[in-house]
C-alpha atoms as a PDB file:
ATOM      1  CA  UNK A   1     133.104-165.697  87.248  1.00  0.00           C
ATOM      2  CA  UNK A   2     129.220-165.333  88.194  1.00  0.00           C
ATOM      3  CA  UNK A   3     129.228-162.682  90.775  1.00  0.00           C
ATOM      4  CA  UNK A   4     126.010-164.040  92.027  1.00  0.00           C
ATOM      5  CA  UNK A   5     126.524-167.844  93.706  1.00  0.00           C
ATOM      6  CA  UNK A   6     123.421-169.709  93.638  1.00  0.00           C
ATOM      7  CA  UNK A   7     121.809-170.462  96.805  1.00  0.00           C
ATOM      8  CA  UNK A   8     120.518-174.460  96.230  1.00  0.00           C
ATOM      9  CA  UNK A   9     117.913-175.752  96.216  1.00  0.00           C
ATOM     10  CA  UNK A  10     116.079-171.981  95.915  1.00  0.00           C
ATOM     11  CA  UNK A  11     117.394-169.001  94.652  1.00  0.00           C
ATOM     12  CA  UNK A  12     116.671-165.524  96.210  1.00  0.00           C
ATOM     13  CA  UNK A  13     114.048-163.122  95.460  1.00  0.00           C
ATOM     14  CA  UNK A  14     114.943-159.096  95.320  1.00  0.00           C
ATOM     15  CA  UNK A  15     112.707-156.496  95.624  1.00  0.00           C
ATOM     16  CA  UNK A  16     113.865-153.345  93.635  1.00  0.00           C
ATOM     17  CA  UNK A  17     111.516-150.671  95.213  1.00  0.00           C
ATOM     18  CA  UNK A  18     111.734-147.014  94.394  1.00  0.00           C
ATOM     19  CA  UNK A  19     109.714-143.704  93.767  1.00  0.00           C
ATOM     20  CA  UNK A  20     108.371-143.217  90.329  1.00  0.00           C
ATOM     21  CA  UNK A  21     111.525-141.450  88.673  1.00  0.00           C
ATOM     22  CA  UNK A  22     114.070-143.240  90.357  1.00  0.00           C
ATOM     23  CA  UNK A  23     114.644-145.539  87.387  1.00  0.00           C
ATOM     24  CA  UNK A  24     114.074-148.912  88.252  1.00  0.00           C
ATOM     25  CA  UNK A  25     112.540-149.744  85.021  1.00  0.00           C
ATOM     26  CA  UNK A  26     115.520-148.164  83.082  1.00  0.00           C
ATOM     27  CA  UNK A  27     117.924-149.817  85.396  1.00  0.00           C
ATOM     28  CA  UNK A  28     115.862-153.504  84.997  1.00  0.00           C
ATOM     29  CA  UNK A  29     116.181-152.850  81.183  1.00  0.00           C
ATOM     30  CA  UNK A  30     120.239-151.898  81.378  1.00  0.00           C
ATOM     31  CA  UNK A  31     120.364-155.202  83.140  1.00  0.00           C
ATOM     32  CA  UNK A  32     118.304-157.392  81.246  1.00  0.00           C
ATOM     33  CA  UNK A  33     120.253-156.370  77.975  1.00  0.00           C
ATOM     34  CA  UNK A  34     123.361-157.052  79.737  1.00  0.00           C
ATOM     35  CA  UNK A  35     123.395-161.322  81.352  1.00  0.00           C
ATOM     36  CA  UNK A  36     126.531-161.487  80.895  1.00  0.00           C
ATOM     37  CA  UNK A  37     127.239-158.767  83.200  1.00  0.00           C
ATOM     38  CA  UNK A  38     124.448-160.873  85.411  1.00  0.00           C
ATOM     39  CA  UNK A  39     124.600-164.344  85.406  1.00  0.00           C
ATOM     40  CA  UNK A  40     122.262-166.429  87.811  1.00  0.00           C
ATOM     41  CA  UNK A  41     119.761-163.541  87.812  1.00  0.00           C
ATOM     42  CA  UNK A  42     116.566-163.362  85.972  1.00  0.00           C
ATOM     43  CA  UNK A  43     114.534-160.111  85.925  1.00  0.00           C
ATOM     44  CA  UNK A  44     110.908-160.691  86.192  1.00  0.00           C
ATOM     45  CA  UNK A  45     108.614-159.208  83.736  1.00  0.00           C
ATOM     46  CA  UNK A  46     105.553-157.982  85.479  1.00  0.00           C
ATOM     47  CA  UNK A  47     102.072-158.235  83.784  1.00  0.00           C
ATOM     48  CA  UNK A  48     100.009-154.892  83.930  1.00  0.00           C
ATOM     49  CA  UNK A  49      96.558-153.572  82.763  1.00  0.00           C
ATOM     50  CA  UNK A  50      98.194-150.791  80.886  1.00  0.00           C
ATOM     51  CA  UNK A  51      98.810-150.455  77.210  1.00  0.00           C
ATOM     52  CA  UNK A  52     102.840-151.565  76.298  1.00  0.00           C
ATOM     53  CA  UNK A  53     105.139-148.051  76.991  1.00  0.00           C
ATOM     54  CA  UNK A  54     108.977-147.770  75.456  1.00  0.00           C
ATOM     55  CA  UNK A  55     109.511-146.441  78.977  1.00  0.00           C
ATOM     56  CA  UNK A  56     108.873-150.116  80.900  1.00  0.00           C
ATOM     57  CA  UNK A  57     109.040-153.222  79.873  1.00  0.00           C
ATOM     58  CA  UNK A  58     105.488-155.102  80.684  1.00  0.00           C
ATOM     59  CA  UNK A  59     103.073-157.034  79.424  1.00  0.00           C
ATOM     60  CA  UNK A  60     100.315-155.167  78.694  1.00  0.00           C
ATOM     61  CA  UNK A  61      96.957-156.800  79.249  1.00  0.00           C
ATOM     62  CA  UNK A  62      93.499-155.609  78.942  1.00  0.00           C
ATOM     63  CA  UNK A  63      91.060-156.274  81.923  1.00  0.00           C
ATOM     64  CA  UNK A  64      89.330-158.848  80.899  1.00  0.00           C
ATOM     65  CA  UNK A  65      92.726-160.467  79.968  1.00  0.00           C
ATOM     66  CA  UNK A  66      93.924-160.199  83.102  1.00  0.00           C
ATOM     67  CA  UNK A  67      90.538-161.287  84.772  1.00  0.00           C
ATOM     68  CA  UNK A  68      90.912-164.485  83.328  1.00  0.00           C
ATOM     69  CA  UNK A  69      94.673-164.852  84.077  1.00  0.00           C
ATOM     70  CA  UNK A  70      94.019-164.334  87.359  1.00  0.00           C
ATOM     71  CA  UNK A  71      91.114-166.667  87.427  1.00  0.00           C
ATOM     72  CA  UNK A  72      93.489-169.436  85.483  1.00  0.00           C
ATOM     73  CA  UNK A  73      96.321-168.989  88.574  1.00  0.00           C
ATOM     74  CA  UNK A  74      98.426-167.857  86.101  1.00  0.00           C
ATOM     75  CA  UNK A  75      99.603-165.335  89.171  1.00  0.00           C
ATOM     76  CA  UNK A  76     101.852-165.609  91.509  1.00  0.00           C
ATOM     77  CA  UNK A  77     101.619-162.140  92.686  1.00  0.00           C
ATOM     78  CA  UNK A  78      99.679-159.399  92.351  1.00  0.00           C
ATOM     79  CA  UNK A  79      98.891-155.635  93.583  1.00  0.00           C
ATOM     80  CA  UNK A  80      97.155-152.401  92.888  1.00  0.00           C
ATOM     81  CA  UNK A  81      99.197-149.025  92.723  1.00  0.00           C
ATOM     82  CA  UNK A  82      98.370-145.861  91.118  1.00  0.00           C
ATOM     83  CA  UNK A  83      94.761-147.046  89.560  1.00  0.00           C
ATOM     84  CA  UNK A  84      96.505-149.866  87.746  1.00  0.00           C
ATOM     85  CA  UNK A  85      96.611-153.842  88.378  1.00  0.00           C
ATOM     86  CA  UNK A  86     100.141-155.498  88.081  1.00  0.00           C
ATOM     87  CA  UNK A  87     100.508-158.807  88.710  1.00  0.00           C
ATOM     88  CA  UNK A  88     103.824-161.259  88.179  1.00  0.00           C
ATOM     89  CA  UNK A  89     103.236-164.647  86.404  1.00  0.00           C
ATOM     90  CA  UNK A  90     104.380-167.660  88.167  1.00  0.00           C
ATOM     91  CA  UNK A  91     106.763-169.076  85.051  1.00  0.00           C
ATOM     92  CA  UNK A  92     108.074-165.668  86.016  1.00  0.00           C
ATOM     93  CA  UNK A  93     109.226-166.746  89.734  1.00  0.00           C
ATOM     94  CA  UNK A  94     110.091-170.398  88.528  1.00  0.00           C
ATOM     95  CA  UNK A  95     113.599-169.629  88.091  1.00  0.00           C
ATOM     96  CA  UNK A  96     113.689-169.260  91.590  1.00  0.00           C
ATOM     97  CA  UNK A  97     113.536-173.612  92.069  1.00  0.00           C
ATOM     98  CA  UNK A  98     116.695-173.887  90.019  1.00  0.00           C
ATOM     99  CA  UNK A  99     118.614-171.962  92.258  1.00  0.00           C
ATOM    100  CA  UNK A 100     118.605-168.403  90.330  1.00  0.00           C
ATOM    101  CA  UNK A 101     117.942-165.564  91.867  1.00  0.00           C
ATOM    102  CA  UNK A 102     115.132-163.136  90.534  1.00  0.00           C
ATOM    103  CA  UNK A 103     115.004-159.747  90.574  1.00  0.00           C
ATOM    104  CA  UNK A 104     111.472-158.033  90.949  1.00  0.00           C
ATOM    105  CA  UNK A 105     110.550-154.259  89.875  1.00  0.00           C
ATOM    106  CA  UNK A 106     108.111-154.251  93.869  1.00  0.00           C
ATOM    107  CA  UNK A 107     105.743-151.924  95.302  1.00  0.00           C
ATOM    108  CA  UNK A 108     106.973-150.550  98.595  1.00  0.00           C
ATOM    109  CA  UNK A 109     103.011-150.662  99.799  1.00  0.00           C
ATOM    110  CA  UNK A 110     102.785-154.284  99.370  1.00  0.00           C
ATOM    111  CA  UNK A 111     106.294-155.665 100.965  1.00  0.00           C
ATOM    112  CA  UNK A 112     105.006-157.122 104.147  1.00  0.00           C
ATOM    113  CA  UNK A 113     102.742-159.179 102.091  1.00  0.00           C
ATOM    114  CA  UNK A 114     106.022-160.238 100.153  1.00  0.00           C
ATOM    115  CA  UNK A 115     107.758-160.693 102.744  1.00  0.00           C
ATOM    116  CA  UNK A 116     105.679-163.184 104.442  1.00  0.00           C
ATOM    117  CA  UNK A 117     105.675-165.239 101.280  1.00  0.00           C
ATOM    118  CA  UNK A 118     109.054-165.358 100.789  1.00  0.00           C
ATOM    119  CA  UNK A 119     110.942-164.542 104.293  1.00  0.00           C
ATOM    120  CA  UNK A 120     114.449-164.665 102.613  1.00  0.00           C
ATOM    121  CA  UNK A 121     113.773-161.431 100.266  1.00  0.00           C
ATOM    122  CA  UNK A 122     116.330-159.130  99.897  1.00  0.00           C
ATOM    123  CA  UNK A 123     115.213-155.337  99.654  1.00  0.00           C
ATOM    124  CA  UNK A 124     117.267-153.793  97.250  1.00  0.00           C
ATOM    125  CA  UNK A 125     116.394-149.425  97.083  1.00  0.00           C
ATOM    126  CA  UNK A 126     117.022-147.034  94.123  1.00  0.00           C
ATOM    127  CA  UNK A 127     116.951-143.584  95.098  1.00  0.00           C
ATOM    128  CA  UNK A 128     117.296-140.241  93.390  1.00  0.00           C
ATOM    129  CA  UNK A 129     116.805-136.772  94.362  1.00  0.00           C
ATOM    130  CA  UNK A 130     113.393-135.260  94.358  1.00  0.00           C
ATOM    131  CA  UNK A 131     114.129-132.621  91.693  1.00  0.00           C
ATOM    132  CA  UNK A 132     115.518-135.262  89.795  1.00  0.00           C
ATOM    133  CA  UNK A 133     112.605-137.669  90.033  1.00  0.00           C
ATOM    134  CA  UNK A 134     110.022-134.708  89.031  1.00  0.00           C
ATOM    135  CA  UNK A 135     112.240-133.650  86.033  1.00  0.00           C
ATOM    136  CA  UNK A 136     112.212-137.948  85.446  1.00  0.00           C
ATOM    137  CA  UNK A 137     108.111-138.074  85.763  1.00  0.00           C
ATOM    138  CA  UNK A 138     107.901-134.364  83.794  1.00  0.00           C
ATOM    139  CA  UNK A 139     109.872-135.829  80.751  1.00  0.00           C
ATOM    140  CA  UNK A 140     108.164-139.385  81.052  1.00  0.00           C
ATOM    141  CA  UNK A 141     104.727-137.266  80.152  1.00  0.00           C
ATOM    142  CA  UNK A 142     102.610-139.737  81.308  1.00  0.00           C
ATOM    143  CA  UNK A 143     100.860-137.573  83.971  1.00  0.00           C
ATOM    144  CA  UNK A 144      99.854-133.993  84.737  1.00  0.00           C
ATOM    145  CA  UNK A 145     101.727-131.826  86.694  1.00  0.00           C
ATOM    146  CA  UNK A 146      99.212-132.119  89.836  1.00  0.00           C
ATOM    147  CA  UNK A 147      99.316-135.872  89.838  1.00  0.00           C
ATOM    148  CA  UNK A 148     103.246-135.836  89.594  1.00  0.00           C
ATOM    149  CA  UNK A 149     103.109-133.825  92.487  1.00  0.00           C
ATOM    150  CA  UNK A 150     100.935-136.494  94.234  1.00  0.00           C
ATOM    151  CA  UNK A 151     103.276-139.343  93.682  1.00  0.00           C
ATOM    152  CA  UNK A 152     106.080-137.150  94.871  1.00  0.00           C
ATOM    153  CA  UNK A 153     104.030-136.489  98.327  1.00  0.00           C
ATOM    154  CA  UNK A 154     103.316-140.033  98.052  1.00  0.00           C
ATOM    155  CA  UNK A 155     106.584-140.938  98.057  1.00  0.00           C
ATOM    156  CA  UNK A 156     107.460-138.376 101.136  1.00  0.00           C
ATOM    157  CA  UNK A 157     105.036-140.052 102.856  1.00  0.00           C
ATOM    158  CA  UNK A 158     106.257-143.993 102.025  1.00  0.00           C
ATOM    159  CA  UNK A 159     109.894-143.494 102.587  1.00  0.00           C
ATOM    160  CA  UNK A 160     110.027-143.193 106.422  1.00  0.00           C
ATOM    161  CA  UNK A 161     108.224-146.624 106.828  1.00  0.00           C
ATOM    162  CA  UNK A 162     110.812-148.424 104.338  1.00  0.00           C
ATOM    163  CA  UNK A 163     112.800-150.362 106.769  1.00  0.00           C
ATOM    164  CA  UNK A 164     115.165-153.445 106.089  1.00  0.00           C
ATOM    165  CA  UNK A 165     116.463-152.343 103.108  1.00  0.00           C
ATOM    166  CA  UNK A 166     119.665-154.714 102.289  1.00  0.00           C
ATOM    167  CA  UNK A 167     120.840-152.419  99.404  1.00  0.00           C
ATOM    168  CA  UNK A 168     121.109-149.131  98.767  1.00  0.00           C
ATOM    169  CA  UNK A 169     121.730-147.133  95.352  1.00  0.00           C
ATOM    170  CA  UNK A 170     121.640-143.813  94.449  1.00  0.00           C
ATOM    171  CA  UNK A 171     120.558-143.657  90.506  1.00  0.00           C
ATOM    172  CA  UNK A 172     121.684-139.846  89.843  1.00  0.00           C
ATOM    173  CA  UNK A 173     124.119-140.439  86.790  1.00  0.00           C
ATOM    174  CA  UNK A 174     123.982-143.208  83.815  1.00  0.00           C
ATOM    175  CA  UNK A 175     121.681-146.503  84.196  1.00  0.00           C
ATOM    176  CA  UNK A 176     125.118-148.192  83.583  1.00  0.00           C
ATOM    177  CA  UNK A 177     126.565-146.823  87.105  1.00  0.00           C
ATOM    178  CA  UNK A 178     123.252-147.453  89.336  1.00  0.00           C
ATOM    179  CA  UNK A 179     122.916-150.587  87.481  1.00  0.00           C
ATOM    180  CA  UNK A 180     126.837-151.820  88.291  1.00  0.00           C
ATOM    181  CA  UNK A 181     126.364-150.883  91.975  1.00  0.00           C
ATOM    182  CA  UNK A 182     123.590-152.252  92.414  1.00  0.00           C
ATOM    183  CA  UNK A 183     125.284-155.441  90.990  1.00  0.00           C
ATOM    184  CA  UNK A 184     128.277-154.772  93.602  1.00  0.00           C
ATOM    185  CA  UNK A 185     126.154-154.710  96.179  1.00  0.00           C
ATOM    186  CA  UNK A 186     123.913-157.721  95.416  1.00  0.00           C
ATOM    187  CA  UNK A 187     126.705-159.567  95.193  1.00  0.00           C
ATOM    188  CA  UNK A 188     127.832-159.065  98.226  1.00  0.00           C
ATOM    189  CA  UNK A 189     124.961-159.353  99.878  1.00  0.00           C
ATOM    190  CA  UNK A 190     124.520-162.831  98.257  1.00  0.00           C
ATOM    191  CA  UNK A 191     127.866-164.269  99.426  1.00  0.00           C
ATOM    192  CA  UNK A 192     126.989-163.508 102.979  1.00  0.00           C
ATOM    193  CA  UNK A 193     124.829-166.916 104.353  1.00  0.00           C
ATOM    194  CA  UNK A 194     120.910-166.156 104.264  1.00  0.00           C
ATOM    195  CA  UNK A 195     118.699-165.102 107.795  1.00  0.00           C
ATOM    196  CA  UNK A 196     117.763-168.000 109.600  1.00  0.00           C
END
């Protein structure tokens, strides 16, 4: 039984925001490697000027790749965060006109400008502990200590504006358990009839 009904003729977009260390990327891939545990939803791959990482699954473009990408209208969205240019294809959001639903690693900065593109998104939130999240960014070793500390403020400072979140997980065990409540939730947030 696919515990996420399609909503003809478009399906629904999800924003999966977080702080850096909550685990969205680990979650995405836990759910990506897993359809049949998700069928009718389609993770989006995001395009980013950053060389490829085991730790995310992007694709990694170098700037004058993505100038021209972005020139072509390959986008359909795109943002800065953290010195870095991500953008999402638009073959990326197509599964959207068949009626599945996508589900989109977001930047909580940029949501009002998501939302006004596509007023039915659902917010979905993965949250973790802050000593959790700096072990997360300490072991990731993609930063220094000081700028770790930096996204953590960042985050302090983001989290109080987040409003309209439709889902709520707490990623403190196995990417298996935030990824299956997450799913739980979705899914009921799905069979409910969209905002008019």
């Amino acid at each position: 039984m696919n515990p996420f009904p399609a909503a003809p003729p478009h399906g629904r977009l999800i924003a999966l925001v977080g702080a850096s260390g909550a685990g969205k990327d680990t979650v995405l891939r836990w759910i990506a490697r897993h359809p049949h545990d998700f069928p009718g939803l389609h993770v989006a791959r995001r395009s980013i000027d950053r060389p490829a990482e085991p730790s995310e699954d992007h694709e990694p473009l170098r700037g004058a790749e993505f100038d021209a990408l972005l020139r072509s209208g390959a986008f359909a969205l795109r943002w800065r965060a953290h010195g870095r240019r991500y953008a999402v294809r638009r073959s990326e959001l197509e599964p959207l006109t068949r009626g599945v639903h996508v589900l989109l690693n977001a930047s909580r900065a940029h949501l009002a400008r998501l939302r006004a593109r596509h007023p039915d998104l659902l917010l979905a939130q993965l949250r973790a502990p802050e000593a959790l999240l700096r072990a997360r960014l300490l072991a990731r070793a993609r930063e220094s200590a000081a700028e770790i500390e930096a996204r953590l403020q960042r985050n302090a400072r983001l989290q109080p504006a987040l409003r309209g979140v439709d889902i709520d997980v707490v990623n403190d065990a196995t990417p298996r358990d935030a990824a299956l409540a997450l799913q739980r939730q979705l899914a009921a947030r799905l069979a409910a009839p969209p905002p008019r």
